[in-house]
N, C-alpha and C. Protein backbone atom coordinates (compact mmCIF):
# COMPACT_ATOMS: atom_id res chain seq x y z
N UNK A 1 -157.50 -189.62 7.80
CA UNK A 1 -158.24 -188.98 8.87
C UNK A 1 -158.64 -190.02 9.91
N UNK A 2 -158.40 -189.50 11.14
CA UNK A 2 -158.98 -190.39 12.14
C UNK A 2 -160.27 -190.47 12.76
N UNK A 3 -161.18 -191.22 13.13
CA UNK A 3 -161.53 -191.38 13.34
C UNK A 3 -162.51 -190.59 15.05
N UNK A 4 -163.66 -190.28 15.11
CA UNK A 4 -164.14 -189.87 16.17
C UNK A 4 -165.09 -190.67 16.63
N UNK A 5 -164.90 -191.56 18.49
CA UNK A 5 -165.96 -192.73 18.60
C UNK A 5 -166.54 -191.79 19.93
N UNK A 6 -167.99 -192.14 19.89
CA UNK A 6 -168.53 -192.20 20.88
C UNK A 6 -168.80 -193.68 21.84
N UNK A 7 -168.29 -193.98 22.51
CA UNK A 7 -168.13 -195.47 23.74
C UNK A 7 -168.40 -194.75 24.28
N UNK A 8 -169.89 -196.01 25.11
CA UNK A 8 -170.64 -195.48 26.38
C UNK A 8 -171.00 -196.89 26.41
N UNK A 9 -171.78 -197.16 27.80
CA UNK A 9 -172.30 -198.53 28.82
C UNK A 9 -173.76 -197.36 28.52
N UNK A 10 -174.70 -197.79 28.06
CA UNK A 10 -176.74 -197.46 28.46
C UNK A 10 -176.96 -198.56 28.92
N UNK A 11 -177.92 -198.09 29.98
CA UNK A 11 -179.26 -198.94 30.18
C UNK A 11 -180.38 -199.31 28.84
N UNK A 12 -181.28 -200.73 28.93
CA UNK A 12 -181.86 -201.09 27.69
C UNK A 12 -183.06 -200.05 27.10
N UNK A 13 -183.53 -199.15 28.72
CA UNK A 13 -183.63 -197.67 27.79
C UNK A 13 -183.17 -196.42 27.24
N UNK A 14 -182.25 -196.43 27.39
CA UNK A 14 -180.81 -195.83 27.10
C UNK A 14 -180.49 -194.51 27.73
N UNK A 15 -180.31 -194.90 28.96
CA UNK A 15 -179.25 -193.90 29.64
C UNK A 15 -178.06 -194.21 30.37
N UNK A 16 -177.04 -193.42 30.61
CA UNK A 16 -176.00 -193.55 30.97
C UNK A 16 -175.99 -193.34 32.66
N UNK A 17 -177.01 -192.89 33.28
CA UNK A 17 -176.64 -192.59 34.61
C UNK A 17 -178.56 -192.74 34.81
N UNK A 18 -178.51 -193.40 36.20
CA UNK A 18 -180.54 -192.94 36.80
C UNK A 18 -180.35 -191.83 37.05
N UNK A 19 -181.62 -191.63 37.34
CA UNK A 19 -182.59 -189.87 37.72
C UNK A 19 -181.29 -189.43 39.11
N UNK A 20 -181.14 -190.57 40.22
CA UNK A 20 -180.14 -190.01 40.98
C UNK A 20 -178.57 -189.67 40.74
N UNK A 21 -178.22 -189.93 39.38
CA UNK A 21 -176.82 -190.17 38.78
C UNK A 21 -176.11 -191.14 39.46
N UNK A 22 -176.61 -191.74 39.35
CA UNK A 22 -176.23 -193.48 39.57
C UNK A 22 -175.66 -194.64 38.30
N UNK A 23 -174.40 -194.58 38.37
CA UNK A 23 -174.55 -195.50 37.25
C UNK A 23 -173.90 -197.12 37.90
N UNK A 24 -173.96 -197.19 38.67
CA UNK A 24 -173.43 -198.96 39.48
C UNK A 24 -174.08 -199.96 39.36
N UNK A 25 -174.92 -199.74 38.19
CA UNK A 25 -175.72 -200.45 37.93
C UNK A 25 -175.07 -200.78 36.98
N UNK A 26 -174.09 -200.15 35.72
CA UNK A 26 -173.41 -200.98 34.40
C UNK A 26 -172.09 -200.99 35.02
N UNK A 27 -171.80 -201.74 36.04
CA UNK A 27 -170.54 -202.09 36.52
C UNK A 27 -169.89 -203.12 35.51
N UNK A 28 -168.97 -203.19 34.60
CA UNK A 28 -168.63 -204.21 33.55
C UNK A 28 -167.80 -205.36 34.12
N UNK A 29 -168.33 -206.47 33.65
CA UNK A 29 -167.94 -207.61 34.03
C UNK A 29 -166.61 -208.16 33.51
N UNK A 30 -165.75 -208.67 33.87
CA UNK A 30 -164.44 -209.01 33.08
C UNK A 30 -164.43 -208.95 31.69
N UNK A 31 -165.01 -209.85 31.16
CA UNK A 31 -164.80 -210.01 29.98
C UNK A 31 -165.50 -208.73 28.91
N UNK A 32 -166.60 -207.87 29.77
CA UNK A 32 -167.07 -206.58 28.68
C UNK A 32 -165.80 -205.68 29.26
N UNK A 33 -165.45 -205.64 30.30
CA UNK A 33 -163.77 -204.53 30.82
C UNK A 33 -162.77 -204.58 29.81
N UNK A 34 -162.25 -206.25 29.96
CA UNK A 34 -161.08 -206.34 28.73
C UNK A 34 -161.34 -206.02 27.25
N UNK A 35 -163.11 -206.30 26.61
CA UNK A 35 -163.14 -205.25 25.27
C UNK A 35 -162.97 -203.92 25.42
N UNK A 36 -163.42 -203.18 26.67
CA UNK A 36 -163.54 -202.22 26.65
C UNK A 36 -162.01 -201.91 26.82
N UNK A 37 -160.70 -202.41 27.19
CA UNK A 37 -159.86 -201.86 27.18
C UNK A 37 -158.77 -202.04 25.92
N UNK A 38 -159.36 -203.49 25.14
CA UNK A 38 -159.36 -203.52 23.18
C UNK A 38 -159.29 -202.41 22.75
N UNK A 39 -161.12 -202.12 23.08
CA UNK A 39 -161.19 -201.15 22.11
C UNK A 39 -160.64 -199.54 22.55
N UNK A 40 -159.92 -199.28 23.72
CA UNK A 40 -159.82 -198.20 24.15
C UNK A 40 -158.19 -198.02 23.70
N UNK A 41 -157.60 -199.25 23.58
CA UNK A 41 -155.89 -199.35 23.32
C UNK A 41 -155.62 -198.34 22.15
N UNK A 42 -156.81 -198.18 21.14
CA UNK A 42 -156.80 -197.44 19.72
C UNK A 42 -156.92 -196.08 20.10
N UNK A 43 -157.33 -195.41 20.68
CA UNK A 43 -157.12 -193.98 21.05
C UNK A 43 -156.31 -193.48 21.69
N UNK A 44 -155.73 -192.31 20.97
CA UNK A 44 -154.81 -191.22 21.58
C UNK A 44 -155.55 -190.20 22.24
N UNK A 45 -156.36 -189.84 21.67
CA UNK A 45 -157.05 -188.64 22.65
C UNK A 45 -158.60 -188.75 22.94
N UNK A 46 -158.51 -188.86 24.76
CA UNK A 46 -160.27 -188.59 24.69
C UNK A 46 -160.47 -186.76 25.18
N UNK A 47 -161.57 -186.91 24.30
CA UNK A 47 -162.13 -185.81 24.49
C UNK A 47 -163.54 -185.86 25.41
N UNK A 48 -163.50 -184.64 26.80
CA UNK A 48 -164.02 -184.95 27.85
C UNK A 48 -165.09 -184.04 28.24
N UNK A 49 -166.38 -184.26 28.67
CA UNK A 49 -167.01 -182.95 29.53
C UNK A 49 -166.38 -183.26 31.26
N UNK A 50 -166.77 -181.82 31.79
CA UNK A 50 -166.26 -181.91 32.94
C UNK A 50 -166.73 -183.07 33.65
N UNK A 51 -168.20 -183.25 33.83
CA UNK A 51 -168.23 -184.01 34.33
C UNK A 51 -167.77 -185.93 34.53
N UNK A 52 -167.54 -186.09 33.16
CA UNK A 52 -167.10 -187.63 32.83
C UNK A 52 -165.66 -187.21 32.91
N UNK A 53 -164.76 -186.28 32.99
CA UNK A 53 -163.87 -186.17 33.64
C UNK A 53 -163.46 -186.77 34.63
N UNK A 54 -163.82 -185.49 35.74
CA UNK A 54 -164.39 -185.96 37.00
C UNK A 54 -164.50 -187.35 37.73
N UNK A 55 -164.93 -188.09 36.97
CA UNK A 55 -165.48 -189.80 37.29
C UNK A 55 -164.23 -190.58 36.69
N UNK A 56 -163.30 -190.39 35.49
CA UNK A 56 -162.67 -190.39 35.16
C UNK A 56 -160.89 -190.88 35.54
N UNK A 57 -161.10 -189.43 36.34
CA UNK A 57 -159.68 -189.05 37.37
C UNK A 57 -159.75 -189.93 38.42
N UNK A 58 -160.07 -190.66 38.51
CA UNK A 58 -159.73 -191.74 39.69
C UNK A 58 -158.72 -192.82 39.09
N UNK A 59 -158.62 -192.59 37.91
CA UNK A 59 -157.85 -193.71 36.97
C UNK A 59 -155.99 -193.33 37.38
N UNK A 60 -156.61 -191.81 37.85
CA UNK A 60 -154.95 -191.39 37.41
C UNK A 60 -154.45 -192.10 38.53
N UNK A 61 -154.63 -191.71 39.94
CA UNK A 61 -153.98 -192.14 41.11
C UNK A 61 -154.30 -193.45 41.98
N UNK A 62 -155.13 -193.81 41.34
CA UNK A 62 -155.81 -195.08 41.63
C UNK A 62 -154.33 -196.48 41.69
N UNK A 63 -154.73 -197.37 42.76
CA UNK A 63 -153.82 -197.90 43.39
C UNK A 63 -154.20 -199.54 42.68
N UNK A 64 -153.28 -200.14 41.55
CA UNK A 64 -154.33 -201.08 41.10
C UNK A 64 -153.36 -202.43 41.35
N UNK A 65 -152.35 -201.98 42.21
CA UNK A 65 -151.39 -203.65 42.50
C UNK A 65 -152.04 -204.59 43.17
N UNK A 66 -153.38 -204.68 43.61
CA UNK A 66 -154.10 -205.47 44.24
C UNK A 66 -155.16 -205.70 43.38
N UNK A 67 -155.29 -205.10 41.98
CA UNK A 67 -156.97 -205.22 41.40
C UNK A 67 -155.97 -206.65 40.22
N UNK A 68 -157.34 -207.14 39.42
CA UNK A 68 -156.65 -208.02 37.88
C UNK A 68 -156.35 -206.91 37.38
N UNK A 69 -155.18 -207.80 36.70
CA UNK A 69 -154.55 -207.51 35.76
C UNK A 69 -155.17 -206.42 34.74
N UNK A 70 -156.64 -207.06 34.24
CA UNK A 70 -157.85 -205.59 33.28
C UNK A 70 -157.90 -204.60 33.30
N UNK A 71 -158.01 -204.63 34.91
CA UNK A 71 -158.06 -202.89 35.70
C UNK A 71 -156.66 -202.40 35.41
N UNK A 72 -156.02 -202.98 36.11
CA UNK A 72 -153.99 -202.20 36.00
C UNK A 72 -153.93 -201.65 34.45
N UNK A 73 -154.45 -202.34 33.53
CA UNK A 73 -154.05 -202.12 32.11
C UNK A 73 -155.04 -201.18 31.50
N UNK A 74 -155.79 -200.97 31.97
CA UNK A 74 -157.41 -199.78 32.10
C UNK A 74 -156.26 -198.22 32.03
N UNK A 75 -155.85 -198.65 33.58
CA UNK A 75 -154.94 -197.56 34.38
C UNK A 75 -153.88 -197.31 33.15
N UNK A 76 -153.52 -198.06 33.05
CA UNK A 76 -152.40 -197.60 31.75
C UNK A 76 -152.64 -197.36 30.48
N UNK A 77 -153.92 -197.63 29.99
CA UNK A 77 -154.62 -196.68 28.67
C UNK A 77 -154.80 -195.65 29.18
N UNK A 78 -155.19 -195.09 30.45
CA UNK A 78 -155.70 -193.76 30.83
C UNK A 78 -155.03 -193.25 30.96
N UNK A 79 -153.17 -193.65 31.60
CA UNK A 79 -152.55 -192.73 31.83
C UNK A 79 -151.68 -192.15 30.10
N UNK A 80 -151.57 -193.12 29.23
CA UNK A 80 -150.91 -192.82 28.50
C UNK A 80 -151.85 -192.20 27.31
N UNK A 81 -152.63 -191.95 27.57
CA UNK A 81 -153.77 -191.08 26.26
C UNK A 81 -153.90 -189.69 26.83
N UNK A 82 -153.53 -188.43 25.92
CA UNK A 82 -154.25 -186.94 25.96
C UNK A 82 -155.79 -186.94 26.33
N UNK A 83 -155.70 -186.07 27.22
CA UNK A 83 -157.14 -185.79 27.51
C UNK A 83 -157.57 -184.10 26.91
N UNK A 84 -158.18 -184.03 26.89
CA UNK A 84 -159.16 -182.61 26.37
C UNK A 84 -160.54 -182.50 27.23
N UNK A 85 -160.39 -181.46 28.01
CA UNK A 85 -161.21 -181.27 29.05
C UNK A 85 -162.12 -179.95 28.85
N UNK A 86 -163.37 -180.17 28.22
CA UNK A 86 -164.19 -179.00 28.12
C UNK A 86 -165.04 -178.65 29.22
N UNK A 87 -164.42 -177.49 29.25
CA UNK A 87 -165.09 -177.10 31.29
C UNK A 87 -165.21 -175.62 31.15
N UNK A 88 -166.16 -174.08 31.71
CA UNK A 88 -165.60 -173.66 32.02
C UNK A 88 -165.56 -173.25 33.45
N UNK A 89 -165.78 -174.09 33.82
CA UNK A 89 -165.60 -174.14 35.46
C UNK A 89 -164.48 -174.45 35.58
N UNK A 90 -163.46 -175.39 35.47
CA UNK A 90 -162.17 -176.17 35.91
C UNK A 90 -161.33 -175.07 34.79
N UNK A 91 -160.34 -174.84 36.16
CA UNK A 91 -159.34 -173.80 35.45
C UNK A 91 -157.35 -174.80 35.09
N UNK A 92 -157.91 -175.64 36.22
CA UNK A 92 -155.81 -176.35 36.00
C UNK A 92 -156.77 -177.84 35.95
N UNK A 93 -156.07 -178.77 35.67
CA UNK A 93 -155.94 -179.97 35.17
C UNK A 93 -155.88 -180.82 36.43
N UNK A 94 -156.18 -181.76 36.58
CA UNK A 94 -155.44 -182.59 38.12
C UNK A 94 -154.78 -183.90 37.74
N UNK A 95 -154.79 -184.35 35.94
CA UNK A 95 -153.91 -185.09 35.60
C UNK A 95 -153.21 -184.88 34.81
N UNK A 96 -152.08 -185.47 34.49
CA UNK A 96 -151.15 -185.44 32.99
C UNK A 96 -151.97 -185.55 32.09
N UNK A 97 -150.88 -184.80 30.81
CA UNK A 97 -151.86 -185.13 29.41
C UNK A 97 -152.57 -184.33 29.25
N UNK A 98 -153.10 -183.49 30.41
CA UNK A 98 -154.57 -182.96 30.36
C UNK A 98 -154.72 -181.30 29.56
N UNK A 99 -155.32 -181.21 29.10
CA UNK A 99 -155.62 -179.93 28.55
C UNK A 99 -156.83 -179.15 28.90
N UNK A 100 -157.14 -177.95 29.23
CA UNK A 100 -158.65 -177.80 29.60
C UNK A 100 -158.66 -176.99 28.20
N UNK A 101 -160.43 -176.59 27.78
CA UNK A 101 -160.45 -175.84 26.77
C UNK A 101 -162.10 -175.08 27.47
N UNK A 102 -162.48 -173.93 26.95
CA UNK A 102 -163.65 -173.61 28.08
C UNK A 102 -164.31 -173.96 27.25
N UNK A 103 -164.68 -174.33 25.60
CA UNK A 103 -165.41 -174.64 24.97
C UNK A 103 -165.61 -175.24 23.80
N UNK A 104 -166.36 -176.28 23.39
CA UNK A 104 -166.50 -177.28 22.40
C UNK A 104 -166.11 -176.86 21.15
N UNK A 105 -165.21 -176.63 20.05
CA UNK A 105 -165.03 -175.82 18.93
C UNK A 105 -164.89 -176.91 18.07
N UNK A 106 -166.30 -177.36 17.20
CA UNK A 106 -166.68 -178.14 16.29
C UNK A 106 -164.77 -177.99 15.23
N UNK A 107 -164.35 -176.91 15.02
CA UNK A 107 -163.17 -177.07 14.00
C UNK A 107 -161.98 -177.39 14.31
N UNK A 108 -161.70 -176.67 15.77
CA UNK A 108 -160.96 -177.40 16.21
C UNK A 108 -160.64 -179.01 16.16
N UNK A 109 -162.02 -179.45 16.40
CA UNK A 109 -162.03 -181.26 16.60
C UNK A 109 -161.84 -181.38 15.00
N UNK A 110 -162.16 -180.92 13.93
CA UNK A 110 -162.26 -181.45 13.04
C UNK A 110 -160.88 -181.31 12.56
N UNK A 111 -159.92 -180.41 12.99
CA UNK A 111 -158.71 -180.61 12.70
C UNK A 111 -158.07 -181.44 13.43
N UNK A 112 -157.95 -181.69 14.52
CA UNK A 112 -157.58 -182.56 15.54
C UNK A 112 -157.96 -184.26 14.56
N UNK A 113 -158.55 -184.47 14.08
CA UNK A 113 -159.19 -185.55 13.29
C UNK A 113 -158.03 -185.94 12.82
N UNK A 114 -158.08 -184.49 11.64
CA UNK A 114 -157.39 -184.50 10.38
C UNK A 114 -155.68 -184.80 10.67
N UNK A 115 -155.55 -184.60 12.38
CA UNK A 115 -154.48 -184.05 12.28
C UNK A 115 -153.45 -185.37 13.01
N UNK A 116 -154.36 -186.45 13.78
CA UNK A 116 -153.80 -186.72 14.89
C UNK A 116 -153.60 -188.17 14.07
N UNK A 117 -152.96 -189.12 14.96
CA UNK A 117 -151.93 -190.32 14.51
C UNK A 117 -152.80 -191.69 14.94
N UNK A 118 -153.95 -191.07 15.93
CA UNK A 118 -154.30 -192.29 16.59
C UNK A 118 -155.77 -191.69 16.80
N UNK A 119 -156.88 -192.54 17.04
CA UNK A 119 -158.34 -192.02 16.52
C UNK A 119 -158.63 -191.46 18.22
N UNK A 120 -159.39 -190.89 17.88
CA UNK A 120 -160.12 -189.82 19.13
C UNK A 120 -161.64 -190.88 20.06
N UNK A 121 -161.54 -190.26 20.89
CA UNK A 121 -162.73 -190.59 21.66
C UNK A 121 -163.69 -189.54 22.86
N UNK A 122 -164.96 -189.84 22.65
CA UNK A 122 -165.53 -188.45 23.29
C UNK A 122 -166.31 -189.00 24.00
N UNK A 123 -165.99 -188.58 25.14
CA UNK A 123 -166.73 -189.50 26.47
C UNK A 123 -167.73 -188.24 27.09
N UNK A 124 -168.82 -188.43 27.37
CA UNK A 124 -170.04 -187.76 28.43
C UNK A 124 -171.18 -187.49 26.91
N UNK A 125 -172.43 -187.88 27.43
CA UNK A 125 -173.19 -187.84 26.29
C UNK A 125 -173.51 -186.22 26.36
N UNK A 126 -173.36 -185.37 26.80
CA UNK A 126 -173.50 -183.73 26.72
C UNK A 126 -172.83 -183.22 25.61
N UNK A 127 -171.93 -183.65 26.03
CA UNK A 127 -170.06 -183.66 24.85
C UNK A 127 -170.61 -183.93 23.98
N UNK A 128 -171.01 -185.02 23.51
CA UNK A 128 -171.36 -185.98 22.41
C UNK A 128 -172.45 -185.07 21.77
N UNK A 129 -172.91 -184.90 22.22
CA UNK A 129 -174.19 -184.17 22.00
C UNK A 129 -174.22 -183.36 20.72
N UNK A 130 -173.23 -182.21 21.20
CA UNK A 130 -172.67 -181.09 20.38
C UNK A 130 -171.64 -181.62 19.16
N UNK A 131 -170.90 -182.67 19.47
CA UNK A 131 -170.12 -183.17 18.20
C UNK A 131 -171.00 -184.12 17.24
N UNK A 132 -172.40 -184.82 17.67
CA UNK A 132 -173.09 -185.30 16.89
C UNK A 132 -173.68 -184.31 15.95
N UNK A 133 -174.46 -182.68 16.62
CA UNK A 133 -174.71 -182.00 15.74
C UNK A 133 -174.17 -181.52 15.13
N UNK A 134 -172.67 -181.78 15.31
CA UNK A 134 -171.55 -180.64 14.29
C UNK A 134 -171.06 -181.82 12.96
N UNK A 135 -171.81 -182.95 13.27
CA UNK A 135 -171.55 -184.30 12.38
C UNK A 135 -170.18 -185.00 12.52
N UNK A 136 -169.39 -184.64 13.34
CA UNK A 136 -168.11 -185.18 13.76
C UNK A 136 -167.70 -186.18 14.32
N UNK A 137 -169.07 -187.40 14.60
CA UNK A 137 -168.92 -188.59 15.48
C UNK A 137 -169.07 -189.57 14.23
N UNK A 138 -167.92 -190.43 14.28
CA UNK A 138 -168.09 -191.33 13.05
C UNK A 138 -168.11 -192.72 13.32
N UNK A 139 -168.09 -193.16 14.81
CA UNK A 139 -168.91 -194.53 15.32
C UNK A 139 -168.92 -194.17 16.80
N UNK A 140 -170.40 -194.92 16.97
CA UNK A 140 -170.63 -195.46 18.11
C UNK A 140 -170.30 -196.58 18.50
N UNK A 141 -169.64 -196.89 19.55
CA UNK A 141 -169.18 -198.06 20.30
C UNK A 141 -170.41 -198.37 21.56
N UNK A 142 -171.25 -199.12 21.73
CA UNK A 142 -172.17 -199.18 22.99
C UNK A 142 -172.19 -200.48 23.27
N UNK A 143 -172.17 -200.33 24.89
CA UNK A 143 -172.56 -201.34 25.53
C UNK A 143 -173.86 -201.57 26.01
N UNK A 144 -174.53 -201.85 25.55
CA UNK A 144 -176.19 -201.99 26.16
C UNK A 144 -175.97 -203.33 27.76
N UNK A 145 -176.73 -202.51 28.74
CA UNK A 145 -176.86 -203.10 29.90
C UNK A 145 -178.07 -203.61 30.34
N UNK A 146 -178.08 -205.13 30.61
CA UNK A 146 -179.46 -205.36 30.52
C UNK A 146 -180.35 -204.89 32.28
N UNK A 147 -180.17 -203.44 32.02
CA UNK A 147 -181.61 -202.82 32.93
C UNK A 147 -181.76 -202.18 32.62
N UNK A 148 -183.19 -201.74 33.24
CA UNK A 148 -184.05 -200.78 32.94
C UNK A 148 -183.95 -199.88 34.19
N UNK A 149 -183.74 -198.54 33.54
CA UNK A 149 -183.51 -197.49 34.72
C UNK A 149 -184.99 -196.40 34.92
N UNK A 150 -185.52 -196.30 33.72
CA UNK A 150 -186.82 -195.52 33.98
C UNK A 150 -186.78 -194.01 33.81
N UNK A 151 -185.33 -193.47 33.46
CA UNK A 151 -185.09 -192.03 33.27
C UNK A 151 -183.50 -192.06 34.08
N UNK A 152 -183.26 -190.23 33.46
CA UNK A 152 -182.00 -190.34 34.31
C UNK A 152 -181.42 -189.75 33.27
N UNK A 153 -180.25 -189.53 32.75
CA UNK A 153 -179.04 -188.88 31.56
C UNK A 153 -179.13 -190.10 30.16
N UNK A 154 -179.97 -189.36 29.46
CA UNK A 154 -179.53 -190.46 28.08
C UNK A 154 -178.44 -190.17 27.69
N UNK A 155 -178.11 -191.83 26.81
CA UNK A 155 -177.22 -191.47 26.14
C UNK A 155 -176.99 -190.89 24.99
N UNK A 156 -178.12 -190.89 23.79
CA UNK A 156 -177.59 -190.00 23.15
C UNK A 156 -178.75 -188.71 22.28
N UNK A 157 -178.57 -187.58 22.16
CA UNK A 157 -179.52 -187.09 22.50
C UNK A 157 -180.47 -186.76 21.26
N UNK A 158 -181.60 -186.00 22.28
CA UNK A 158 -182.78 -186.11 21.12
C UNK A 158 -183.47 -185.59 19.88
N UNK A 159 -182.33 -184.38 19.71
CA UNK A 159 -182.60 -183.53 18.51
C UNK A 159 -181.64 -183.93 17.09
N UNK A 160 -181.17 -185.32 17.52
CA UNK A 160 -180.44 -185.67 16.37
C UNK A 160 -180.62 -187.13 15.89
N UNK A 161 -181.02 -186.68 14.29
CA UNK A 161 -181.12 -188.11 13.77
C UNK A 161 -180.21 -188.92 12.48
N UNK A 162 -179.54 -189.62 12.85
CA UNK A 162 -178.70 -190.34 11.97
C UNK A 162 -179.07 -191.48 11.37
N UNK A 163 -178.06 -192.04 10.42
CA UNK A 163 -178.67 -193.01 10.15
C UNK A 163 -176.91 -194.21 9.82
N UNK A 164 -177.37 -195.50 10.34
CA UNK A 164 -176.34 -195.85 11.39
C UNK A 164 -175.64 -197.26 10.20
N UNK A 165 -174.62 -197.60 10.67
CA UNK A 165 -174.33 -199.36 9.78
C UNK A 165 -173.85 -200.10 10.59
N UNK A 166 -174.72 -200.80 11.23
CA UNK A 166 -173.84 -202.25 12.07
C UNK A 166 -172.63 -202.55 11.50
N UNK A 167 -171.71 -202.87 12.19
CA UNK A 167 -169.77 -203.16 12.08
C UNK A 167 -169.98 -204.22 12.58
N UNK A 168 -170.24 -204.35 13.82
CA UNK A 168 -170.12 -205.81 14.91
C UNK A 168 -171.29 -205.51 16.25
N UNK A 169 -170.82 -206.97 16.47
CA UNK A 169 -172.17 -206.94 17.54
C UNK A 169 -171.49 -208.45 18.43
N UNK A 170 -171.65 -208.26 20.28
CA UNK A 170 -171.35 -209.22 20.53
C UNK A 170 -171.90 -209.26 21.89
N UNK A 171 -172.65 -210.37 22.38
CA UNK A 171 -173.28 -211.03 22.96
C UNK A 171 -172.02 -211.45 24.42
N UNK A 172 -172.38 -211.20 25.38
CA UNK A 172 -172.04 -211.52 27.20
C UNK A 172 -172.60 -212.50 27.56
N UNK A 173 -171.60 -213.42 28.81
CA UNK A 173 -172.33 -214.24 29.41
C UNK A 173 -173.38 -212.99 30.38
N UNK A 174 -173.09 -212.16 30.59
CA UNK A 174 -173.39 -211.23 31.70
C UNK A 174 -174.72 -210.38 31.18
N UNK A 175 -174.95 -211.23 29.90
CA UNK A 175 -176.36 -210.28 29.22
C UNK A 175 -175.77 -208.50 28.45
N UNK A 176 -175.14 -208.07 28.99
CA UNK A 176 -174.33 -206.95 28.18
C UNK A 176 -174.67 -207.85 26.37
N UNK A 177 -174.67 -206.70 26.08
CA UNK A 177 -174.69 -206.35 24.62
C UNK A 177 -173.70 -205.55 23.97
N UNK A 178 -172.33 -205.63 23.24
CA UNK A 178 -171.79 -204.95 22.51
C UNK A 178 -172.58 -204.77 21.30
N UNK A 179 -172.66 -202.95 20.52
CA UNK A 179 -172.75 -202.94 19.02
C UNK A 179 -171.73 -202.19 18.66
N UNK A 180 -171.72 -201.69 17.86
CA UNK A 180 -170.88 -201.16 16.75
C UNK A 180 -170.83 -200.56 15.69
N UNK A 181 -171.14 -199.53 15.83
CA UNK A 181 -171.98 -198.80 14.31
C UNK A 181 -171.06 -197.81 13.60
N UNK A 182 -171.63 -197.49 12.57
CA UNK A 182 -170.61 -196.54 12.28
C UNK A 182 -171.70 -195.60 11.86
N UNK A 183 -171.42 -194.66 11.61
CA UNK A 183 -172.67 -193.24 11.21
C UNK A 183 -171.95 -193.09 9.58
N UNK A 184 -173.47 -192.96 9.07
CA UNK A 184 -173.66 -192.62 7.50
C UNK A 184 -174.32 -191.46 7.26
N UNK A 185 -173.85 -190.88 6.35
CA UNK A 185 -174.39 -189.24 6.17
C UNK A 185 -175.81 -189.63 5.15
């Protein structure tokens, strides 16, 4: 069975976006980009809310013969991974890969688990939200950013309590914080 990660960038009070949905504040610095594209090489499918979609799709058409090398290779985990797009607002897709579904179906994912070749990933903490209560998230990947935002979209939410096992943990010149947990029943 594969694996289901939640990877996200929080602020050190843990949200993913300020009160204005601002997140340019956890802009990742080279060296947290290239883990982040480590650890992203391992997934075949992310699973998406509309909105982290959305923010997302710039990966597809995005022009990166002028960016490093990190970014270009970003672009090419994104283009070559399935997406799963829970929306029911968005009716067609605007990238490859893409699938829409109008709604989160805890069994679905759990077959998708059971079923798939390469481990899953569930990006937007809303998303997350609903697969934490269905118990289907089996590590967190976080980047802790060293600011303080004061409110805004946490990352992960508040009617659920787990109980967690450090994997790894790694320290930035840039103050970023990688952890690594895995969730224990």
């Amino acid at each position: 069975m594969r694996k289901l990660i939640y990877l996200s960038q929080a602020s050190v009070d843990g949200y993913v976006a300020d009160r204005d949905g601002n997140f340019d504040w956890a802009r990742p610095s080279e060296p947290v980009h290239r883990m982040v594209n480590d650890l992203a090489g391992s997934v075949g499918t992310y699973l998406l809310g509309r909105r982290m979609y959305d923010v997302l799709l710039a990966w597809e058409t995005m022009d990166t013969s002028d960016q490093p090398p990190y970014i270009a290779d970003f672009k090419e985990i994104w283009l070559g991974a399935d997406k799963i797009v829970y929306s029911t607002t968005l009716e067609e897709a605007s990238s490859a890969k893409t699938t829409i579904e109008p709604t989160f179906g805890p069994s679905a994912v759990a077959e998708l688990k059971s079923t798939s070749d390469r481990d899953l990933s569930i990006g937007g903490p809303a998303l997350a939200a609903h697969a934490f209560r269905a118990g289907l998230v089996d590590e967190l990947q976080l980047f802790v950013v060293p600011e303080i935002v004061g409110g805004g979209t946490r990352f992960l939410p508040e009617d659920v309590r787990l109980r967690l096992e450090l994997l790894d943990e790694r320290r930035f010149e840039s103050g970023t914080t990688f952890l690594r947990y895995r969730t224990r029943s």
